[in-house]
PDB file of N, CA and C in Angstrom:
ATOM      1  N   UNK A   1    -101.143  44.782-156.779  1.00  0.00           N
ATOM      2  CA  UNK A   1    -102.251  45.085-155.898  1.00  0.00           C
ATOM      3  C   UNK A   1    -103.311  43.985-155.962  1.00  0.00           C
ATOM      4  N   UNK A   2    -103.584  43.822-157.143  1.00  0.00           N
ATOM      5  CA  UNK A   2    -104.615  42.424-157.235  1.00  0.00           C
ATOM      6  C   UNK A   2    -104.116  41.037-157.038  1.00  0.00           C
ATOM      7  N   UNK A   3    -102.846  40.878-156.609  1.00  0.00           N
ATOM      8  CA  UNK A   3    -102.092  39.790-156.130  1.00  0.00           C
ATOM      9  C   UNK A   3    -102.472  39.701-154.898  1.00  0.00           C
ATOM     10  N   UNK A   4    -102.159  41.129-154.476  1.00  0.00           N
ATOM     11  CA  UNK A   4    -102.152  40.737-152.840  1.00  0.00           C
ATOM     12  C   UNK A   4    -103.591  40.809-152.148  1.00  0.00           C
ATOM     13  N   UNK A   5    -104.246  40.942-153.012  1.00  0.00           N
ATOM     14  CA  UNK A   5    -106.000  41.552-152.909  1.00  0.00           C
ATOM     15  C   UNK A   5    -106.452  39.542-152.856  1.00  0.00           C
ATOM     16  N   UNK A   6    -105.721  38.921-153.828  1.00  0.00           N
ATOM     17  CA  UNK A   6    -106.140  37.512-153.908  1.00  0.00           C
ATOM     18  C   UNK A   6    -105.671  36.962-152.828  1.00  0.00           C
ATOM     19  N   UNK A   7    -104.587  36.884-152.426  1.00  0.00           N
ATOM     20  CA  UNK A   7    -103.467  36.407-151.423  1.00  0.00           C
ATOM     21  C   UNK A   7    -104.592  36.851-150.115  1.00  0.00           C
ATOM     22  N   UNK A   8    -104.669  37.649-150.028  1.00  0.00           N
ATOM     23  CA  UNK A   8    -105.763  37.823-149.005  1.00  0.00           C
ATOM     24  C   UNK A   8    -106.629  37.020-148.494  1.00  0.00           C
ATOM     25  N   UNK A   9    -107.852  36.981-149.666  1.00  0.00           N
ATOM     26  CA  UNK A   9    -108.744  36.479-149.989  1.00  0.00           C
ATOM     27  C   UNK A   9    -108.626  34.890-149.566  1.00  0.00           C
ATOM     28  N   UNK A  10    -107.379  34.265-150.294  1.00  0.00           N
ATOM     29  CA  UNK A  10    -107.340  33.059-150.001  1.00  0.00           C
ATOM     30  C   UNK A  10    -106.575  32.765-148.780  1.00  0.00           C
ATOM     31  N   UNK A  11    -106.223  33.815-147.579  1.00  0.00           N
ATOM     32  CA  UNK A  11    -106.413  33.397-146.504  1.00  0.00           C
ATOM     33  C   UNK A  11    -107.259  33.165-145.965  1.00  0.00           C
ATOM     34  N   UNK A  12    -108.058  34.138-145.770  1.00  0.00           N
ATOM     35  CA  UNK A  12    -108.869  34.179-145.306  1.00  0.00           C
ATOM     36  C   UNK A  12    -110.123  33.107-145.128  1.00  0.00           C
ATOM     37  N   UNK A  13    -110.119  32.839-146.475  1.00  0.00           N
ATOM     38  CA  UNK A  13    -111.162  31.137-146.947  1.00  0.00           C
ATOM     39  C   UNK A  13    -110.770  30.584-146.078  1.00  0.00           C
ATOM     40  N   UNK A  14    -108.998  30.109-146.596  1.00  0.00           N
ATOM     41  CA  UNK A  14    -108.210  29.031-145.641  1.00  0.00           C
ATOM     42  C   UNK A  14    -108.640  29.020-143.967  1.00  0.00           C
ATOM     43  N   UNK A  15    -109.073  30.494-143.192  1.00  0.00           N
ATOM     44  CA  UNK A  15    -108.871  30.076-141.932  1.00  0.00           C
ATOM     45  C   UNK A  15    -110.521  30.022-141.196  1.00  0.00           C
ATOM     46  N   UNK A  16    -111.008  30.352-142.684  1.00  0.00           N
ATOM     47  CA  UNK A  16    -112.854  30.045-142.183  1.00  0.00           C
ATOM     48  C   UNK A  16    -112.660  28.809-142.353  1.00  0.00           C
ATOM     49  N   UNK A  17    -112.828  27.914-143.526  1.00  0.00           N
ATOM     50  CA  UNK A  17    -112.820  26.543-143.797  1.00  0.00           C
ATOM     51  C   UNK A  17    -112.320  25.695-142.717  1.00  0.00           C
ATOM     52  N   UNK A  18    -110.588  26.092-142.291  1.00  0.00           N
ATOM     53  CA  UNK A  18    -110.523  25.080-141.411  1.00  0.00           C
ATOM     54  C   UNK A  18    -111.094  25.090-140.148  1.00  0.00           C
ATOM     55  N   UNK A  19    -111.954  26.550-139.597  1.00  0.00           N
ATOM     56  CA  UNK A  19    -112.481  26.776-138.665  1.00  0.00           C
ATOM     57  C   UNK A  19    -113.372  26.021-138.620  1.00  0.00           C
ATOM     58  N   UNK A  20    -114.150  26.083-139.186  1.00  0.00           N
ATOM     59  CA  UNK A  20    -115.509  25.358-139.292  1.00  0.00           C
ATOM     60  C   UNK A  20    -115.438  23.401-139.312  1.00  0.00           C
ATOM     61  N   UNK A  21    -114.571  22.871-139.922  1.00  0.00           N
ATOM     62  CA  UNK A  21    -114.082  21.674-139.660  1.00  0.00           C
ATOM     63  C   UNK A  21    -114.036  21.483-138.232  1.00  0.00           C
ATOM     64  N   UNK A  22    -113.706  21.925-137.575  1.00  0.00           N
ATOM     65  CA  UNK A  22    -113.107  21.469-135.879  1.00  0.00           C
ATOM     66  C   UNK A  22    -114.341  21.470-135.105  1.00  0.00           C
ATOM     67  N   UNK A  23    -115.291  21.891-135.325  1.00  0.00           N
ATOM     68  CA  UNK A  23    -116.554  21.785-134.118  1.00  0.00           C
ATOM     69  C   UNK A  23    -116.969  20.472-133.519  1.00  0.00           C
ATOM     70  N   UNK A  24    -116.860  20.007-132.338  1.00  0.00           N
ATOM     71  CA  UNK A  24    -117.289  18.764-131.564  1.00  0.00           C
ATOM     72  C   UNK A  24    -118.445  18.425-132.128  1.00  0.00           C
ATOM     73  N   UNK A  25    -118.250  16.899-132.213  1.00  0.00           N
ATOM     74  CA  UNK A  25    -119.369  16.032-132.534  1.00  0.00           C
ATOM     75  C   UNK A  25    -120.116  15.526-131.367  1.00  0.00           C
ATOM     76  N   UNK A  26    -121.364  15.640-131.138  1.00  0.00           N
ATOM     77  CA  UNK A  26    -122.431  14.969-130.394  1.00  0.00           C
ATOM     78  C   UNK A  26    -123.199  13.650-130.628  1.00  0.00           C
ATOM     79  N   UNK A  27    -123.221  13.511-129.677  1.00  0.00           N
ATOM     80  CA  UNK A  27    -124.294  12.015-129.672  1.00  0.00           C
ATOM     81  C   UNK A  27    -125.405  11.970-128.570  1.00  0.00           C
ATOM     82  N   UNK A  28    -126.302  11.699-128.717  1.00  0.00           N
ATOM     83  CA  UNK A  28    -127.916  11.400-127.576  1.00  0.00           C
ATOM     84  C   UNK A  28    -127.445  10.214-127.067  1.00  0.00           C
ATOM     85  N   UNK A  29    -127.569  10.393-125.529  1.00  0.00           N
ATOM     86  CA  UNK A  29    -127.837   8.741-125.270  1.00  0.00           C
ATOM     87  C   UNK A  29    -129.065   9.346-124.037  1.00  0.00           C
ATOM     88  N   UNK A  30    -129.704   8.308-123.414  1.00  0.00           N
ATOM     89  CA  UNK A  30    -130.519   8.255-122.619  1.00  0.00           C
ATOM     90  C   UNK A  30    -130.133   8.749-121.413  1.00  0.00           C
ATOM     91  N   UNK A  31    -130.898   9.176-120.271  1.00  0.00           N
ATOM     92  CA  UNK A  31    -130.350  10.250-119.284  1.00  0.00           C
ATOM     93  C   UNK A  31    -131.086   9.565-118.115  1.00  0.00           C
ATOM     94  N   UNK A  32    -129.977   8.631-117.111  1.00  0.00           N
ATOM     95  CA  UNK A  32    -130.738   7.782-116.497  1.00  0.00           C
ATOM     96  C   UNK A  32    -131.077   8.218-115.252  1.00  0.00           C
ATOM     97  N   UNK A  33    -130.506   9.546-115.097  1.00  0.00           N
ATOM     98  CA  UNK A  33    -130.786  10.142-114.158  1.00  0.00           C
ATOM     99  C   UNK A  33    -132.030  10.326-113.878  1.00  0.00           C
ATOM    100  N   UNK A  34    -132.567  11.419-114.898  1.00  0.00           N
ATOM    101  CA  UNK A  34    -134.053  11.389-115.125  1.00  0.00           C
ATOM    102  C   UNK A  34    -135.013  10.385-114.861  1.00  0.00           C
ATOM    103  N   UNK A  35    -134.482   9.310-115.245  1.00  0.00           N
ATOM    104  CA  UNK A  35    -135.839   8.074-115.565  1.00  0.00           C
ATOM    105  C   UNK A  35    -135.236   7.393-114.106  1.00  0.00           C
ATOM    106  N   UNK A  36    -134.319   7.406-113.438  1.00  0.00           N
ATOM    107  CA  UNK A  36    -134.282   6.655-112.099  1.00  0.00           C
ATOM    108  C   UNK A  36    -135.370   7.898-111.226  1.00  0.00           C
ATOM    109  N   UNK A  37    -135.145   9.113-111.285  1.00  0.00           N
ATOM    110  CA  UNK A  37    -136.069  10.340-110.609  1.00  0.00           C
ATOM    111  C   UNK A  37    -137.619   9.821-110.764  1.00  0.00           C
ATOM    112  N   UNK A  38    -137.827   9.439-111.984  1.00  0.00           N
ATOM    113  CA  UNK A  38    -139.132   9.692-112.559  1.00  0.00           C
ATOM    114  C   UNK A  38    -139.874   8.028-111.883  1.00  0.00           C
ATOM    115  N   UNK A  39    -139.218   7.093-111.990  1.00  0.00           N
ATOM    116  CA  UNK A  39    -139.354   5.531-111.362  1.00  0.00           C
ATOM    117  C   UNK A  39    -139.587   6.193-109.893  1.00  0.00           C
ATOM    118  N   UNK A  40    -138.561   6.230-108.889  1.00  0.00           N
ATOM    119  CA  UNK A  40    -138.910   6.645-107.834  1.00  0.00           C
ATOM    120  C   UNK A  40    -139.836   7.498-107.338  1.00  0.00           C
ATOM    121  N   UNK A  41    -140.295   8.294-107.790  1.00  0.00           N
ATOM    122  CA  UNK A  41    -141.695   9.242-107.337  1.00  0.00           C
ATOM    123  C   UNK A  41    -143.108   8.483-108.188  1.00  0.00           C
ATOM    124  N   UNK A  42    -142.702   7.640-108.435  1.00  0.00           N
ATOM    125  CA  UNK A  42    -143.612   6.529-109.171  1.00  0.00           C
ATOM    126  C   UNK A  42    -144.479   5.748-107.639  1.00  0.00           C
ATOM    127  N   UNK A  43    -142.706   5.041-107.354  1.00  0.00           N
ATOM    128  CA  UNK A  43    -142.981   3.952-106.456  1.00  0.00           C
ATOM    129  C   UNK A  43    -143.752   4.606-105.052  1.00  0.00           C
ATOM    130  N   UNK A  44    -143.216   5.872-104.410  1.00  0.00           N
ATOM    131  CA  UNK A  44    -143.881   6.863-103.785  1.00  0.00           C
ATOM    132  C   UNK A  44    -145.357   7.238-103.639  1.00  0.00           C
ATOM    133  N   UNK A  45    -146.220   7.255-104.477  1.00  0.00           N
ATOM    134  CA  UNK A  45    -147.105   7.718-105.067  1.00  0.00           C
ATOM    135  C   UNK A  45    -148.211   6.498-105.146  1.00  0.00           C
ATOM    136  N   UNK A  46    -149.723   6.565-104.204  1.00  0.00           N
ATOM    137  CA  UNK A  46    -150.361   5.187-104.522  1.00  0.00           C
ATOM    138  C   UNK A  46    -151.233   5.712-106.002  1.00  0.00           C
ATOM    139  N   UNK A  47    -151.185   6.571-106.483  1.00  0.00           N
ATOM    140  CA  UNK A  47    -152.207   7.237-107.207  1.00  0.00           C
ATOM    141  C   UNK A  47    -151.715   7.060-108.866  1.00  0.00           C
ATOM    142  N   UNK A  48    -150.276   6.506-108.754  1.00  0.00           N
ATOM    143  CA  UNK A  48    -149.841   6.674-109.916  1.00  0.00           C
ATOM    144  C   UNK A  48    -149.412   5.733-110.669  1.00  0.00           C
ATOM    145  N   UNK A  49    -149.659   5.125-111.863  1.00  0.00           N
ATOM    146  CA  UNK A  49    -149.642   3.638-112.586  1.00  0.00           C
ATOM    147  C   UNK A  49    -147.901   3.776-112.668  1.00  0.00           C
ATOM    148  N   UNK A  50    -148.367   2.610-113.784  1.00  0.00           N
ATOM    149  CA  UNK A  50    -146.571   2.240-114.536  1.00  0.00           C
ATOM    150  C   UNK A  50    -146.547   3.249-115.505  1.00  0.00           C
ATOM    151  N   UNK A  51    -144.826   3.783-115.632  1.00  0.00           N
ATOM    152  CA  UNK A  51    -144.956   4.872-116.461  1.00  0.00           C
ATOM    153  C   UNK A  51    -143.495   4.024-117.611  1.00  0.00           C
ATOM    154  N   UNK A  52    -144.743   4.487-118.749  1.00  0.00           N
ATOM    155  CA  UNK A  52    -143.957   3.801-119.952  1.00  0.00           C
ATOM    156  C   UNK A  52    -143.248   5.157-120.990  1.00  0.00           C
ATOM    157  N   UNK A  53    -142.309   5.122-120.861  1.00  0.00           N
ATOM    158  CA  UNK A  53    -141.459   6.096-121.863  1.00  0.00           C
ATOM    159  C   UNK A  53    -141.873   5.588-123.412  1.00  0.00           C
ATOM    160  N   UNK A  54    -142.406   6.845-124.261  1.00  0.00           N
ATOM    161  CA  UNK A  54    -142.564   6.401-125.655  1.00  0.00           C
ATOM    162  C   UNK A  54    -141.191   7.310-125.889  1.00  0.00           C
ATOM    163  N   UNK A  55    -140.901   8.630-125.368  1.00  0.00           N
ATOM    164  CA  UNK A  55    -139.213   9.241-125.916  1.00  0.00           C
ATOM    165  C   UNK A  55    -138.593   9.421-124.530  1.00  0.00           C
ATOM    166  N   UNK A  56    -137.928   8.590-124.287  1.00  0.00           N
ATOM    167  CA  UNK A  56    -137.280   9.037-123.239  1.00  0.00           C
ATOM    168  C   UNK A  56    -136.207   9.736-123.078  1.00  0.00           C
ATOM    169  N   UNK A  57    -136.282  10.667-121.675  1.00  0.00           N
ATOM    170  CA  UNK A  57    -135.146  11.913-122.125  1.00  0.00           C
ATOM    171  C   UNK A  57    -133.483  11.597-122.317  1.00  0.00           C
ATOM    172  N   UNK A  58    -133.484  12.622-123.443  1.00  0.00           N
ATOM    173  CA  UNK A  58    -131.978  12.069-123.520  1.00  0.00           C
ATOM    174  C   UNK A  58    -131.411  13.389-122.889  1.00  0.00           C
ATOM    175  N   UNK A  59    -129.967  13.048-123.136  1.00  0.00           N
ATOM    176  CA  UNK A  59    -128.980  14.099-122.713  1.00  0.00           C
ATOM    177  C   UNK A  59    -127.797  14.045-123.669  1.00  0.00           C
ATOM    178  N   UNK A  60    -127.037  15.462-124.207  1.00  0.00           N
ATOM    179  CA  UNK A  60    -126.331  15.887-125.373  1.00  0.00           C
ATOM    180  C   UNK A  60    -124.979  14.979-124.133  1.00  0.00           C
ATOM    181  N   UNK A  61    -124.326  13.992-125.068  1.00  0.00           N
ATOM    182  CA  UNK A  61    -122.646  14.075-124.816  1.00  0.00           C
ATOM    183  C   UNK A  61    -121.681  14.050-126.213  1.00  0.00           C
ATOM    184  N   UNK A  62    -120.569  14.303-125.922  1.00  0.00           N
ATOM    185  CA  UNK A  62    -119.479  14.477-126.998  1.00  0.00           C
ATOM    186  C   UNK A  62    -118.704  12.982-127.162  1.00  0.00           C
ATOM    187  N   UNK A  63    -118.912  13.305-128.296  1.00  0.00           N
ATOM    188  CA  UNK A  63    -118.241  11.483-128.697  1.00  0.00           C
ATOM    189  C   UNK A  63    -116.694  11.914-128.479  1.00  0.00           C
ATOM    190  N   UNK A  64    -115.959  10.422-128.173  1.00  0.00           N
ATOM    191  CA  UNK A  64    -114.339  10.339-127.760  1.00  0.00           C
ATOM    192  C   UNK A  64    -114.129   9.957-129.335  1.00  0.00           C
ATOM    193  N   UNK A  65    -113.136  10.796-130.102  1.00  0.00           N
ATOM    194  CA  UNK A  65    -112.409   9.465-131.518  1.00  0.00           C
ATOM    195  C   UNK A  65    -111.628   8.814-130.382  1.00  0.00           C
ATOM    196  N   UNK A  66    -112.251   7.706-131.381  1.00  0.00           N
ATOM    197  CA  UNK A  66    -110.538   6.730-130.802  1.00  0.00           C
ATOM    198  C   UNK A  66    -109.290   7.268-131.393  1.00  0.00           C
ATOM    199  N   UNK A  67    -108.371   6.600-130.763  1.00  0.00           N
ATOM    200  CA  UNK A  67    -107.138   6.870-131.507  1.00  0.00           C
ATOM    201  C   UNK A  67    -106.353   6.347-132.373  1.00  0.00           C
ATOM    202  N   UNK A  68    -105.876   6.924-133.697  1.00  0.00           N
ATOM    203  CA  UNK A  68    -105.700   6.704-134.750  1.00  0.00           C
ATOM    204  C   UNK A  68    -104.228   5.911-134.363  1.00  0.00           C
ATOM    205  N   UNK A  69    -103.994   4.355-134.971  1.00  0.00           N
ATOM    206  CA  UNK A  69    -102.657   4.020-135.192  1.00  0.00           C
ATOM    207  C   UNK A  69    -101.771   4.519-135.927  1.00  0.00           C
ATOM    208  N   UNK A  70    -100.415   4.685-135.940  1.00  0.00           N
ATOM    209  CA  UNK A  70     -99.763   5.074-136.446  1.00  0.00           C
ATOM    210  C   UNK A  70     -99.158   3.982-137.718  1.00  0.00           C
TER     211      UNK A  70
END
């Protein structure tokens, strides 16, 4: 009974652990969408200076692995 009580147990680890390994990795890059939007209602506008980004917006993407040689 306490065999299979362990046997259990150490599935169970086994299929959290490797669960948790697999979640996509992210990276920020800059979102030029935004800052081409934000330039243009600039140029539009006589009322409105140069606009200097101190954080400019980013946007979440998922990094590619490369692929591993064999």
């Amino acid at each position: 009974m306490k065999a299979k009580l362990t046997g259990l147990i150490v599935l169970a680890m086994a299929l959290v652990m490797t669960g948790c390994s697999s979640t996509a990795d992210y990276a920020y890059v800059i979102d030029q969408k935004t800052l081409e939007k934000q330039e243009n209602s600039t140029r539009l506008s006589a009322h409105t200076g140069h606009v200097v980004w101190m954080n400019p917006p980013l946007r979440k993407v998922e990094k590619v692995q490369p692929e591993q040689p064999e």
